[in-house]
N, C-alpha and C. Protein backbone atom coordinates (compact mmCIF):
# COMPACT_ATOMS: atom_id res chain seq x y z
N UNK A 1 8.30 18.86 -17.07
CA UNK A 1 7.84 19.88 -16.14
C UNK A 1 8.36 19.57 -14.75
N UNK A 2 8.84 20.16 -14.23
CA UNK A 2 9.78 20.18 -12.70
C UNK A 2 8.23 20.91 -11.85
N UNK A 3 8.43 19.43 -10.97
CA UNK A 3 7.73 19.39 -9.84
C UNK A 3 7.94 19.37 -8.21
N UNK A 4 7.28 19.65 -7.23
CA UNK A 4 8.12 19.65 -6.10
C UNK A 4 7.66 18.55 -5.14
N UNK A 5 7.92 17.54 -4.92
CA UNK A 5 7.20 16.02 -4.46
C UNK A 5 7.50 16.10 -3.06
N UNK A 6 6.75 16.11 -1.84
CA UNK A 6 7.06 16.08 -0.13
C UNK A 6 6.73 14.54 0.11
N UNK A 7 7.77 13.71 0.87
CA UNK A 7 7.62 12.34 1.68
C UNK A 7 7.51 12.49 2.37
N UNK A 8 6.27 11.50 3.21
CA UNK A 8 5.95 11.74 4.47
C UNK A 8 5.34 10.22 4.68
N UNK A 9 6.11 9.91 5.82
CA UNK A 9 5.66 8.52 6.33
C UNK A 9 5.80 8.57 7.81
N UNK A 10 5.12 7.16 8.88
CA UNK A 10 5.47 7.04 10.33
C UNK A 10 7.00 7.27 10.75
N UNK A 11 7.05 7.92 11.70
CA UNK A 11 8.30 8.56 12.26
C UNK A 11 9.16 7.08 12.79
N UNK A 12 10.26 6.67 12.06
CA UNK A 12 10.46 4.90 12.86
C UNK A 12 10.72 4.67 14.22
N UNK A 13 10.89 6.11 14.72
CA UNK A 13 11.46 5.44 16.21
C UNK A 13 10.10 5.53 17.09
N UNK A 14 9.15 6.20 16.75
CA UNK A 14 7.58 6.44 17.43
C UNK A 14 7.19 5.40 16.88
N UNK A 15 7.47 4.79 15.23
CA UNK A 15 6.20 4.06 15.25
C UNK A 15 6.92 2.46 15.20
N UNK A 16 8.22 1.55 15.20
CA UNK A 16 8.77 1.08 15.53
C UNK A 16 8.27 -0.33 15.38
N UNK A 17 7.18 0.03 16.64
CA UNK A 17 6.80 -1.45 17.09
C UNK A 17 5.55 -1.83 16.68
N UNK A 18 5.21 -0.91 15.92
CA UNK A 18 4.49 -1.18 14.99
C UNK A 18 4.90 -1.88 13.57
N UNK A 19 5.51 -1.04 13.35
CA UNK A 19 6.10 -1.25 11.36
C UNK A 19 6.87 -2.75 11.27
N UNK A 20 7.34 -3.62 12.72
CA UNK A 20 7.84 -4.65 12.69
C UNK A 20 6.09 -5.71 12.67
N UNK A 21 5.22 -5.33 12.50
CA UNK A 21 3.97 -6.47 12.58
C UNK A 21 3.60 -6.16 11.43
N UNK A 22 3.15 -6.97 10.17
CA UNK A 22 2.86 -7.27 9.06
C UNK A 22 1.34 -7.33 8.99
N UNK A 23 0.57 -7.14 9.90
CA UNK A 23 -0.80 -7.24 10.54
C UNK A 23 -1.09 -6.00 11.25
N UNK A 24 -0.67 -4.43 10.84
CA UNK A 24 -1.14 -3.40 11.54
C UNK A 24 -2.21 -3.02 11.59
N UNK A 25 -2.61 -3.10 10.11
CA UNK A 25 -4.31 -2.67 10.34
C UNK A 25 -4.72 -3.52 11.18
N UNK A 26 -4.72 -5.24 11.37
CA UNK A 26 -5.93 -6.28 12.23
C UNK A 26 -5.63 -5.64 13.46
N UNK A 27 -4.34 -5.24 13.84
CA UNK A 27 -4.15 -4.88 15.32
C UNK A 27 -4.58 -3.59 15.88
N UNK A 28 -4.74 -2.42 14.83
CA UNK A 28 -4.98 -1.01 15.44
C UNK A 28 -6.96 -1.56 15.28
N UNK A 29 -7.35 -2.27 14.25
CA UNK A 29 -8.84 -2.38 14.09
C UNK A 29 -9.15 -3.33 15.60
N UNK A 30 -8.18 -4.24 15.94
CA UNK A 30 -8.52 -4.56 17.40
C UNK A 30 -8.72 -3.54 18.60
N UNK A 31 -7.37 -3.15 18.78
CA UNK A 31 -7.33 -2.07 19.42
C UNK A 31 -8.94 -0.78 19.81
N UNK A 32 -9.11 -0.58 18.59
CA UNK A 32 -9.86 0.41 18.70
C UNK A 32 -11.08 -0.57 19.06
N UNK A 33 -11.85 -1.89 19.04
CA UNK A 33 -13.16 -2.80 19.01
C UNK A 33 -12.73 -2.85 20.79
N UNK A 34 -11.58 -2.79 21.76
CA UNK A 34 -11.47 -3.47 22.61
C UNK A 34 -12.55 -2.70 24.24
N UNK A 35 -13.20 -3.26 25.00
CA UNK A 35 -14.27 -2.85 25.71
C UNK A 35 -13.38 -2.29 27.06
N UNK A 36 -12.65 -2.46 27.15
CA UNK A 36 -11.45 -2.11 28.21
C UNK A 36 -10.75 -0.46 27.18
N UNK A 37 -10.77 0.59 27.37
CA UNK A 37 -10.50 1.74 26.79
C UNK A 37 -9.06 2.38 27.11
N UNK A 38 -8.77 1.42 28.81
CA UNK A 38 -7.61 2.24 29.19
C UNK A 38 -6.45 1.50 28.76
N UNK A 39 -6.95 -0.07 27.90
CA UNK A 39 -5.89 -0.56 27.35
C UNK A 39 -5.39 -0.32 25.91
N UNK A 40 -5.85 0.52 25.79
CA UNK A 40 -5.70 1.76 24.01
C UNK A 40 -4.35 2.25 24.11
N UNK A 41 -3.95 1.92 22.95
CA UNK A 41 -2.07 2.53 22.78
C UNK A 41 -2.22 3.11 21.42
N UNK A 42 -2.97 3.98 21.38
CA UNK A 42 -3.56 4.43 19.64
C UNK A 42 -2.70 5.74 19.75
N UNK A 43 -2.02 6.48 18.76
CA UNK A 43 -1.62 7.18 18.18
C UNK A 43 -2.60 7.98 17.33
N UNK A 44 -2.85 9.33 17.28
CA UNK A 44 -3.62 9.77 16.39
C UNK A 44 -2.63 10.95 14.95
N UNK A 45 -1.92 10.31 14.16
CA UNK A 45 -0.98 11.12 13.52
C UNK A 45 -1.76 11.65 12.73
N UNK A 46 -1.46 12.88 12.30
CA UNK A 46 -1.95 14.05 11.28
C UNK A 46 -0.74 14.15 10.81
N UNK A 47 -1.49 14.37 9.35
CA UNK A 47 -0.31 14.18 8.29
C UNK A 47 -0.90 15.64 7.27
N UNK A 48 -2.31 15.98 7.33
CA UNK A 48 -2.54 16.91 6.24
C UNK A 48 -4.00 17.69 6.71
N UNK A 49 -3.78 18.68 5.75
CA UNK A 49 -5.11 20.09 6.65
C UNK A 49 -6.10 19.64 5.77
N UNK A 50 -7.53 19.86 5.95
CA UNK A 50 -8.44 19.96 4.82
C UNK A 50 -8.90 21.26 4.41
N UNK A 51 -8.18 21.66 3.91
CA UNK A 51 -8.45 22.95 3.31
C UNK A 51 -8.12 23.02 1.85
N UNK A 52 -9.04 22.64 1.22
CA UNK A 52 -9.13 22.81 -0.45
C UNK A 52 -8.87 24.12 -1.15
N UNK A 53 -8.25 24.83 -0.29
CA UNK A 53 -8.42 26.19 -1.11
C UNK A 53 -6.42 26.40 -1.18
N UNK A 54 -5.88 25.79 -0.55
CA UNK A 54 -4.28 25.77 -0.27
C UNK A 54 -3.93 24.80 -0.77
N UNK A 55 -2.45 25.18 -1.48
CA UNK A 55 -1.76 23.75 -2.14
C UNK A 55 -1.09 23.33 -0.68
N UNK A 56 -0.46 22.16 -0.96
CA UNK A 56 0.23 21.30 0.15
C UNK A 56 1.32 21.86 0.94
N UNK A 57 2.16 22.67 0.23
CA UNK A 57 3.27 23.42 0.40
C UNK A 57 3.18 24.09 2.30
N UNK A 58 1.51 24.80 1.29
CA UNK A 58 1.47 25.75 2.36
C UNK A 58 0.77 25.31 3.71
N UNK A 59 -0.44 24.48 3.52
CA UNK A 59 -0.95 23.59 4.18
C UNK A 59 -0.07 22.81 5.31
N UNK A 60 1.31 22.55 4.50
CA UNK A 60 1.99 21.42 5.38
C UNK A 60 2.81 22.71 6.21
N UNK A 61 3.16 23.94 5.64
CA UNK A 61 3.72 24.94 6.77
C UNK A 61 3.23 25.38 8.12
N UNK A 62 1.74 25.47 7.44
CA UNK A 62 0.81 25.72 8.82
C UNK A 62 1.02 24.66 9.81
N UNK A 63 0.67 23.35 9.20
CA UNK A 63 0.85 21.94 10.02
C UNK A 63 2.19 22.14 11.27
N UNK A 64 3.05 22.52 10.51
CA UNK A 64 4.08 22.26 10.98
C UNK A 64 4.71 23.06 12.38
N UNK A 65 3.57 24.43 12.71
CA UNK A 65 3.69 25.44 13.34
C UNK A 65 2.47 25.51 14.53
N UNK A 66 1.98 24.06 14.33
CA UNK A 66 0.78 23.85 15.54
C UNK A 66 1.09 23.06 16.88
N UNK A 67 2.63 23.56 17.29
CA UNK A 67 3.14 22.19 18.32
C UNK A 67 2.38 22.16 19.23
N UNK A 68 0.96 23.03 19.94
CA UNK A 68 0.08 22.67 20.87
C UNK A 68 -0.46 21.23 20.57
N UNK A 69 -0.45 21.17 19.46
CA UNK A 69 -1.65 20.01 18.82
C UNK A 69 -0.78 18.41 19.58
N UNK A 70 0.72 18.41 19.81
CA UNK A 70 2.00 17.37 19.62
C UNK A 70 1.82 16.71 21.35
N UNK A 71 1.19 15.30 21.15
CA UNK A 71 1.28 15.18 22.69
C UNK A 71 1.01 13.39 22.91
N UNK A 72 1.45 12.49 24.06
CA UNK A 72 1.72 11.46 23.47
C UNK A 72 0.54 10.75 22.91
N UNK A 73 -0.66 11.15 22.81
CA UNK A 73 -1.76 10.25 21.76
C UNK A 73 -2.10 11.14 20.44
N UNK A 74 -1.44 12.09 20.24
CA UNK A 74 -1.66 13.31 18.65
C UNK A 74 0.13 13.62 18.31
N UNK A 75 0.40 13.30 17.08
CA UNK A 75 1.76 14.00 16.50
C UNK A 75 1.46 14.01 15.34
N UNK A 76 1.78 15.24 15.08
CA UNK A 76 2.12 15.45 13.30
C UNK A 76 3.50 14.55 12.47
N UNK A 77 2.92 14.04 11.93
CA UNK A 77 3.91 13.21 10.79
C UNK A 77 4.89 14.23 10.31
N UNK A 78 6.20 13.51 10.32
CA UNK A 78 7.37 14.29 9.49
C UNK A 78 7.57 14.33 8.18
N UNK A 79 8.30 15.53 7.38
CA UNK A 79 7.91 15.32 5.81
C UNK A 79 9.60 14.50 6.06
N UNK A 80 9.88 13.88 5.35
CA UNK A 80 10.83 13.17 5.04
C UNK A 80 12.23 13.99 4.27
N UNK A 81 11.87 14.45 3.19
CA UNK A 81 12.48 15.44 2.29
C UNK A 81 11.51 16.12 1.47
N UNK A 82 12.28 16.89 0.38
CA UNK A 82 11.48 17.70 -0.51
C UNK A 82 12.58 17.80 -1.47
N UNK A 83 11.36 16.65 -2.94
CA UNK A 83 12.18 17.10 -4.05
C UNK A 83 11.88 17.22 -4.97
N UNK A 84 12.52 17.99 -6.32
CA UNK A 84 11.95 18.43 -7.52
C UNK A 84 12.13 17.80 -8.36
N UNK A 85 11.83 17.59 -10.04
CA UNK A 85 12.36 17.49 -10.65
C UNK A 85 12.54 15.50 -10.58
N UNK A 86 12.58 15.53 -12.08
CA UNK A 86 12.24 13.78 -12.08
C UNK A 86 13.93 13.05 -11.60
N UNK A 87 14.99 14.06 -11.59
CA UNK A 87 16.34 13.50 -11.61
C UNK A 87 16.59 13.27 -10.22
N UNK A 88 15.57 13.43 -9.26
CA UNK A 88 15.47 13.30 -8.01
C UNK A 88 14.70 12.00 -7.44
N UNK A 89 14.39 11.36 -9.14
CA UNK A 89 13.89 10.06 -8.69
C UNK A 89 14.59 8.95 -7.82
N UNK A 90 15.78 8.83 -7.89
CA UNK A 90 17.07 7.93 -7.47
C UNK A 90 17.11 8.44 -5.77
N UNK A 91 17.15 9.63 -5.55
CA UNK A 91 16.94 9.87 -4.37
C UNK A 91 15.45 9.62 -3.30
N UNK A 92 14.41 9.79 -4.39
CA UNK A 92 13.43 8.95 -3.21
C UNK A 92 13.22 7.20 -3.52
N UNK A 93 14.29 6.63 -4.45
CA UNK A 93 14.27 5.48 -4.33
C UNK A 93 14.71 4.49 -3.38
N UNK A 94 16.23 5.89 -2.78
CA UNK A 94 17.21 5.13 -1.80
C UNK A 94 16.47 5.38 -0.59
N UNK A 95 15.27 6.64 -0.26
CA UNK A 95 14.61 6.67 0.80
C UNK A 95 13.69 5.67 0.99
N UNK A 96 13.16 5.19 -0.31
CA UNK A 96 11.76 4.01 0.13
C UNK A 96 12.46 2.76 0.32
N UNK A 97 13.75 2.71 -0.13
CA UNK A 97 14.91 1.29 0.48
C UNK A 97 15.02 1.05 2.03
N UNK A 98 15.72 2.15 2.37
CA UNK A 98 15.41 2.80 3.54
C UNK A 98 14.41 2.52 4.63
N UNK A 99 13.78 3.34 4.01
CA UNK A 99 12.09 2.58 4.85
C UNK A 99 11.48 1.46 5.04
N UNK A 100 11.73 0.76 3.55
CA UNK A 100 11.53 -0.37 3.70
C UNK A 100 12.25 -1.38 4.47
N UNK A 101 13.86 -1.02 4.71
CA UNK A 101 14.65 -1.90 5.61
C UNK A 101 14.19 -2.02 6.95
N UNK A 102 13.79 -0.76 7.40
CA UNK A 102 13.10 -0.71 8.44
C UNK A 102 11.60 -1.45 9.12
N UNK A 103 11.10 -2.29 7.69
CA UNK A 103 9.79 -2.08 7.87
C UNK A 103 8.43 -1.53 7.76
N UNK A 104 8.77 -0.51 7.48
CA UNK A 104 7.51 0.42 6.51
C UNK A 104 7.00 0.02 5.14
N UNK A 105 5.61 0.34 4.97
CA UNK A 105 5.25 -0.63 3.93
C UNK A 105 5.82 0.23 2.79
N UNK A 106 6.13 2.05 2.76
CA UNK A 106 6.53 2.14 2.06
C UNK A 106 6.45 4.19 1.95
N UNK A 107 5.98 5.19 1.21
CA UNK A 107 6.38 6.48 1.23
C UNK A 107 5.20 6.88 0.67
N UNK A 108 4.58 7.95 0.92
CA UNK A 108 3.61 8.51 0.70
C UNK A 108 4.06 10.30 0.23
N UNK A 109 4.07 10.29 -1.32
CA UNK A 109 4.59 11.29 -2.05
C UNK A 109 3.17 12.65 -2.36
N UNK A 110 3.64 13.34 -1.75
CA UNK A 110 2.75 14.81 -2.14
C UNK A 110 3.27 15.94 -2.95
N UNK A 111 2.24 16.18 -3.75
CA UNK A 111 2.56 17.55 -4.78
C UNK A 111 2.41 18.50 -4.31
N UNK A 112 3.85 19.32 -4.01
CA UNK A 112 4.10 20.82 -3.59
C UNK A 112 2.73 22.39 -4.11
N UNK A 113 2.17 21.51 -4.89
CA UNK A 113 1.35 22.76 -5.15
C UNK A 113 -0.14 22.07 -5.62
N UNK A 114 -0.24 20.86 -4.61
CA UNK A 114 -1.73 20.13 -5.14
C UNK A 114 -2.43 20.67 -4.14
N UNK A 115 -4.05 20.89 -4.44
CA UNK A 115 -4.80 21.15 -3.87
C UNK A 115 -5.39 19.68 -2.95
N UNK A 116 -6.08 19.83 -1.85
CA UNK A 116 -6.78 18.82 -1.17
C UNK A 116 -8.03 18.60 -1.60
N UNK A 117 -8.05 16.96 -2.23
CA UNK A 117 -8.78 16.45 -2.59
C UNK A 117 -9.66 15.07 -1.75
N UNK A 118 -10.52 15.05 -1.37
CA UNK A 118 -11.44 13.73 -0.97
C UNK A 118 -11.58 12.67 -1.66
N UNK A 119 -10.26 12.21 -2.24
CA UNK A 119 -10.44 11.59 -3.29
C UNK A 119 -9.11 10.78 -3.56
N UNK A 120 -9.19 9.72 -4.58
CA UNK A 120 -8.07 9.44 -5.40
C UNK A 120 -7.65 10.32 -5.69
N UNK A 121 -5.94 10.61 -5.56
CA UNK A 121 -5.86 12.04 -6.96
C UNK A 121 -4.18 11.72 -7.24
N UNK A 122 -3.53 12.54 -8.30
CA UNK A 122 -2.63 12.50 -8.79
C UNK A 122 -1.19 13.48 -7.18
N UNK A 123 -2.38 13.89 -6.76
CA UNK A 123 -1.62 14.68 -5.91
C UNK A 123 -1.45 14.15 -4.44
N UNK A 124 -1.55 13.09 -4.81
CA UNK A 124 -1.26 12.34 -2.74
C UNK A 124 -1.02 10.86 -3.64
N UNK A 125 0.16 10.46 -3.54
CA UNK A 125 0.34 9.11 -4.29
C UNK A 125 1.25 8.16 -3.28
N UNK A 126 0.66 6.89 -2.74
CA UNK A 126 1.21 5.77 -2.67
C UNK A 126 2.65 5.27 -3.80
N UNK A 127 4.29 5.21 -2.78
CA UNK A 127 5.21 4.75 -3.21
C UNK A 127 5.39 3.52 -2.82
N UNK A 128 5.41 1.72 -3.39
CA UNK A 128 5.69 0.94 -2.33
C UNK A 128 6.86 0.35 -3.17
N UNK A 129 7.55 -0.68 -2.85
CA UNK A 129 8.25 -1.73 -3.27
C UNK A 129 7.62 -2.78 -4.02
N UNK A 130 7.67 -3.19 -5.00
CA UNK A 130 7.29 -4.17 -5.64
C UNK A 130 7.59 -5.28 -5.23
N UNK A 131 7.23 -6.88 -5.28
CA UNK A 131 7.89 -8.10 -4.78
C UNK A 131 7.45 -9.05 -6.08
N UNK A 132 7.64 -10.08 -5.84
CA UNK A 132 7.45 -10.91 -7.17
C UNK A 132 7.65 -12.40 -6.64
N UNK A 133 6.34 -13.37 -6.95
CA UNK A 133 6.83 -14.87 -6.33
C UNK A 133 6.59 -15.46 -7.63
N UNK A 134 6.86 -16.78 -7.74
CA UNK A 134 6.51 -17.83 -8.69
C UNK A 134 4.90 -18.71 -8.12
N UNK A 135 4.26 -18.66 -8.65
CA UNK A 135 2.83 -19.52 -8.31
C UNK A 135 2.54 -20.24 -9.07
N UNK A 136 2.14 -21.11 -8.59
CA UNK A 136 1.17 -22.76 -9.48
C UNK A 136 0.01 -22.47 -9.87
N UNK A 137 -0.91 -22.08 -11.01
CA UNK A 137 -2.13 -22.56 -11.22
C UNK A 137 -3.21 -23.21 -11.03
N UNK A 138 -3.76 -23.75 -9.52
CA UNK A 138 -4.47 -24.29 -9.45
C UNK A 138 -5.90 -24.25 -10.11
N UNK A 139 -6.63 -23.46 -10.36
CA UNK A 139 -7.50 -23.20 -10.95
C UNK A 139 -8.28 -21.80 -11.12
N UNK A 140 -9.34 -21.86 -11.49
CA UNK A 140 -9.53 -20.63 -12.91
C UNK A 140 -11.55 -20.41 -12.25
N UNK A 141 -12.06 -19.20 -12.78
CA UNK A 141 -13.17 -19.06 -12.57
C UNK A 141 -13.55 -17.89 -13.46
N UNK A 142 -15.00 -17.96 -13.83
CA UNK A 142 -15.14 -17.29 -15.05
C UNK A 142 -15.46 -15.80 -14.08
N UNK A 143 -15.40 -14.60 -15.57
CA UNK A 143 -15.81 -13.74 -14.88
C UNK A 143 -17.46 -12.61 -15.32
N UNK A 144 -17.29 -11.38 -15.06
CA UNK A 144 -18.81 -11.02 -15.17
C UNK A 144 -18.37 -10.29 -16.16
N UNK A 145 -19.69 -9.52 -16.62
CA UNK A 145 -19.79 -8.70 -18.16
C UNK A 145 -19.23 -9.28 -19.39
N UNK A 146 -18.06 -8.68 -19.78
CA UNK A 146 -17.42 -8.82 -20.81
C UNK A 146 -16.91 -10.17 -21.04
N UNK A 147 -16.67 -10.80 -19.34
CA UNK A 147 -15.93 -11.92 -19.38
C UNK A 147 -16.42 -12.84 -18.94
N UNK A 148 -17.90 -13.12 -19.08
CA UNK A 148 -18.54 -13.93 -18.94
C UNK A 148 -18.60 -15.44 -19.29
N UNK A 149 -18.20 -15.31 -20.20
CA UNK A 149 -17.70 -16.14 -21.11
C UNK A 149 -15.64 -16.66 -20.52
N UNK A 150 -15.42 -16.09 -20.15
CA UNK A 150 -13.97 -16.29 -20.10
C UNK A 150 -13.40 -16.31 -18.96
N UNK A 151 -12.17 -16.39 -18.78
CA UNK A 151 -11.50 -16.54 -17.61
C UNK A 151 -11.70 -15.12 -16.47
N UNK A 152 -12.30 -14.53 -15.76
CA UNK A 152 -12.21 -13.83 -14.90
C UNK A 152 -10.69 -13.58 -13.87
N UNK A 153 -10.66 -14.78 -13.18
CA UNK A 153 -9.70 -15.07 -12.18
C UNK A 153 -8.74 -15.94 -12.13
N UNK A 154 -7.46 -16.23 -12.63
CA UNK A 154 -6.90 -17.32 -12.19
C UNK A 154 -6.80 -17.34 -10.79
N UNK A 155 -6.44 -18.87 -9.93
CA UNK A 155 -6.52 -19.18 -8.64
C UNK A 155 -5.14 -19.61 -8.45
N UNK A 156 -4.40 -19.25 -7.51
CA UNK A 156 -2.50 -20.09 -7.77
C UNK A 156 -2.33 -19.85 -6.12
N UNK A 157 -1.49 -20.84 -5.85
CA UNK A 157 -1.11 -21.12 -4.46
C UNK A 157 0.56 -21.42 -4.67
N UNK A 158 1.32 -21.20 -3.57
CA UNK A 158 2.86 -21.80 -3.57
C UNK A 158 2.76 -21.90 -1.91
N UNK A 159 4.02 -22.31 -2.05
CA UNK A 159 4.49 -22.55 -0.06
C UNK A 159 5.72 -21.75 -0.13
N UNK A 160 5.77 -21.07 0.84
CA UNK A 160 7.27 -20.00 1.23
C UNK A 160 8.15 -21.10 1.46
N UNK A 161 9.40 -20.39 1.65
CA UNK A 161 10.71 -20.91 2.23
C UNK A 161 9.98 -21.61 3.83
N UNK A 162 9.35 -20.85 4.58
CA UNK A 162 9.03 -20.69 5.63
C UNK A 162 7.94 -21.45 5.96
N UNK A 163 7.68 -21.92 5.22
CA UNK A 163 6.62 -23.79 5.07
C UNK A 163 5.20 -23.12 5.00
N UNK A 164 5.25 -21.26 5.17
CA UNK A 164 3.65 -20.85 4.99
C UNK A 164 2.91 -21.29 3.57
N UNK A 165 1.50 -21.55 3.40
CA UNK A 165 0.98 -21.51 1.99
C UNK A 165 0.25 -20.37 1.70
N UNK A 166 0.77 -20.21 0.70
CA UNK A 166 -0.09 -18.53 -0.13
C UNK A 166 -0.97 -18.96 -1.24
N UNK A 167 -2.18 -18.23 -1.07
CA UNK A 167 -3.13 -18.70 -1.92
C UNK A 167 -3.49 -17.15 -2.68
N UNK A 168 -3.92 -17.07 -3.81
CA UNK A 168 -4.77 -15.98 -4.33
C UNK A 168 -5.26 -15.84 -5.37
N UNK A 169 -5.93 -14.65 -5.70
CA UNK A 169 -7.08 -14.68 -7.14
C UNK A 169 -6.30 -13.40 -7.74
N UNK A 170 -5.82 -13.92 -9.20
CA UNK A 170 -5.11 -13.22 -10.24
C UNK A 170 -6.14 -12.85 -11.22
N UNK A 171 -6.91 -11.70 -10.98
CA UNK A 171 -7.11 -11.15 -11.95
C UNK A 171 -7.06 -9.82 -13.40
N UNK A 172 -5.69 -9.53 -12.88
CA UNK A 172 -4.80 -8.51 -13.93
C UNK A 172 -4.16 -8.92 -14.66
N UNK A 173 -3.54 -7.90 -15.52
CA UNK A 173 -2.03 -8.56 -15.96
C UNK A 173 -2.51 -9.95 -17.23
N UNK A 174 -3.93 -10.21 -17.71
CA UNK A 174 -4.25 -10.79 -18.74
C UNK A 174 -4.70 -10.53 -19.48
N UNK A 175 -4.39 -10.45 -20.97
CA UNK A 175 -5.05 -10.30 -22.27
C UNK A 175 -6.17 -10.86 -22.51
N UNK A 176 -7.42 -10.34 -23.36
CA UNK A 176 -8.57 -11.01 -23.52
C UNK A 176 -8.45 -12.44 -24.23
N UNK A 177 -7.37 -12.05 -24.83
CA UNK A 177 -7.01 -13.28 -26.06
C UNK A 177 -7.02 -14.57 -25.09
N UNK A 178 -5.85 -14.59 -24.24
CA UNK A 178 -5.63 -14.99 -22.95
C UNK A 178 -6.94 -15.70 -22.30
N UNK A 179 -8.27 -14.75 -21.95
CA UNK A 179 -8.92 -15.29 -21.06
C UNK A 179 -9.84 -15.98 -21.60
N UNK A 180 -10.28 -16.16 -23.09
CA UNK A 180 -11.21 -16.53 -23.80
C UNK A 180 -10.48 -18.02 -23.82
N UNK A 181 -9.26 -17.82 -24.69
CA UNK A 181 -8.47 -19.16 -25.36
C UNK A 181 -8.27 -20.13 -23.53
N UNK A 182 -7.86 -19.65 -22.22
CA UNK A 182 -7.77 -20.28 -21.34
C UNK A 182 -9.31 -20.90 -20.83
N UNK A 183 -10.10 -20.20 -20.91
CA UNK A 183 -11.72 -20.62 -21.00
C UNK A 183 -12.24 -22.01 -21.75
N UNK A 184 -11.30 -21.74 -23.24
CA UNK A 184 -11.83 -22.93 -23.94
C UNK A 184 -11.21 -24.42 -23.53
N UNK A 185 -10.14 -23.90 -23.62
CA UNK A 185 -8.71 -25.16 -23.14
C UNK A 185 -8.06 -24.75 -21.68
N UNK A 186 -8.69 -24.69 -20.36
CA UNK A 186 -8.36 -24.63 -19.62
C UNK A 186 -6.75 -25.17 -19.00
N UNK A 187 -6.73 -26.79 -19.60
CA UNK A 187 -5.20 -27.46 -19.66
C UNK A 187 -3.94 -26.35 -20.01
N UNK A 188 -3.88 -25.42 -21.11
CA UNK A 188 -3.24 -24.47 -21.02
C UNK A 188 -2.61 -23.31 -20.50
N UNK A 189 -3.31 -23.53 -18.77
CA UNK A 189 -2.70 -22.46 -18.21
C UNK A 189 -3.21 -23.73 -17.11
N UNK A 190 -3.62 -24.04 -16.35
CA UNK A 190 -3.58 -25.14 -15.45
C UNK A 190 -2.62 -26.03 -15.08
N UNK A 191 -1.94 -25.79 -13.92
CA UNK A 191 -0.42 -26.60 -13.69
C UNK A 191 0.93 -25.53 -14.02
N UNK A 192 0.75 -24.26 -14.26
CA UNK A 192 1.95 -23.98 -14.99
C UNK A 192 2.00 -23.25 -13.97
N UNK A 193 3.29 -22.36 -14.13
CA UNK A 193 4.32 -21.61 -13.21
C UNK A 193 3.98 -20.16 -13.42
N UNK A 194 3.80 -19.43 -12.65
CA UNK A 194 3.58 -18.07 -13.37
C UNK A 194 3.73 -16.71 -12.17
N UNK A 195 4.35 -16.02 -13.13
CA UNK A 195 5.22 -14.89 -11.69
C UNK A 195 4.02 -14.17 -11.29
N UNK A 196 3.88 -13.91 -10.20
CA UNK A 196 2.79 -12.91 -9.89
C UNK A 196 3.86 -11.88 -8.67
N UNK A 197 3.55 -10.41 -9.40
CA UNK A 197 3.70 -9.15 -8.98
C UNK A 197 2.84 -8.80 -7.11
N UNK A 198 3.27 -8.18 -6.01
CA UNK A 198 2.72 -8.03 -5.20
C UNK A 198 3.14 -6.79 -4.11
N UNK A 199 2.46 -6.34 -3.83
CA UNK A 199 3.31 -5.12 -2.58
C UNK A 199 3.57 -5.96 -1.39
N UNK A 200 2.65 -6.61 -0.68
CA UNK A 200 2.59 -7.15 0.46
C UNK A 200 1.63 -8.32 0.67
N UNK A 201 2.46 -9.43 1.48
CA UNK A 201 1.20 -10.31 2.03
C UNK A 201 0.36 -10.03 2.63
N UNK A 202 -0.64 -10.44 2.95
CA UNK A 202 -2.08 -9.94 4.26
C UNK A 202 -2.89 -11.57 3.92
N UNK A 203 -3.28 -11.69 5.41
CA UNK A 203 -4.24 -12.70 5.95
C UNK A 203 -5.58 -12.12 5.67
N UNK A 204 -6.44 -13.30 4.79
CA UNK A 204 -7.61 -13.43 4.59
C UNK A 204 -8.45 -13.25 5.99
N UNK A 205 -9.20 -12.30 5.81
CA UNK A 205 -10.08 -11.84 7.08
C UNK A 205 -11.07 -13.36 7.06
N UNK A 206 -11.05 -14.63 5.89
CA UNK A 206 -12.42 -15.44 6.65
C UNK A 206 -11.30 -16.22 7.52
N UNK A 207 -9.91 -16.17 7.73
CA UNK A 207 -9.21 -17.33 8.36
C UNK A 207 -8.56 -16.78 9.67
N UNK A 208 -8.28 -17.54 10.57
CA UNK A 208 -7.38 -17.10 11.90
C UNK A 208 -6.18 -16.68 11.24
């Protein structure tokens, strides 16, 4: 079924000096906590109408025809392109390359004829880049309900090129078989090497 998909992400040359800090949310959530108001450099971008009764198409036409609204603390987000059809996948692949060279975490894909939803939905979808490291096993912790009994979380840490240490809690990507049998004989997955999948790093809010 041929669909019509709109990209829409921060404009790079407005948002710039932003998309180079790996820490945007801690900094705009500063920003906005700070008791001094006239030192605010906040951007307020609109990207979409709430009007549940219009697909996106049309929604984003209206958007696009409100330049009173365009001023330096309010801009409407740009759609990127518009495309149909799954053979158009290759083309928003070389755009989220793109973006990503730049810095952007990544493309935010809308359905030409989805309605507005308050919600998760099939019709406003997160595009990012995948990444992939090698991690050590340090250790394991059980988990709740089903897996009470069994492995919940593996725990794995490595050190970057860059002498940083990455720590985190793996809990996808495992078979039950997996979390029971690692439960009994922990030694079996303890110490070993194991790829873990990721979009992006982020600093633990309990640490500086």
């Amino acid at each position: 079924q041929s669909v019509m998909r709109y990209c829409a992400v921060n404009d790079s040359k407005l948002s710039r000096a932003y998309l180079k800090s790996k820490n945007t949310f801690n900094n705009t959530s500063g920003m906005i906590n700070r008791h001094n108001k006239k030192d605010k450099d906040l951007v307020y971008n609109i990207f979409d109408v709430q009007d549940d009764t219009l697909p996106y198409a049309t929604r984003r036409t209206w958007l696009n025809e409100q330049v009173n609204t365009r001023s330096s603390q309010t801009r409407i987000l740009p759609v990127l392109g518009m495309y149909k059809g799954s053979n158009e996948l290759s083309n928003i692949d070389k755009l989220l390359d793109d973006m990503a060279d730049m810095g952007a975490e990544g493309l935010m894909l809308n359905l030409g004829r989805g309605r507005y939803e308050s919600k998760r939905s099939g019709n406003l979808l997160k595009y990012k880049k995948l990444n992939t490291m090698d991690m050590k096993v340090v250790d394991w912790e059980y988990g709740n309900g089903k897996y009470e009994c069994a492995v919940g979380n593996l725990i794995a840490e490595c050190t970057l090129p860059d002498g940083r240490e990455v720590s985190c809690k793996i809990g996808t990507g495992i078979s039950d078989e997996q979390r029971f049998e690692w439960a009994t004989n922990p030694n079996l997955i303890l110490g070993k090497i194991i790829e873990v999948a990721y979009f992006e790093l982020s600093q633990n809010s309990r640490t500086d």
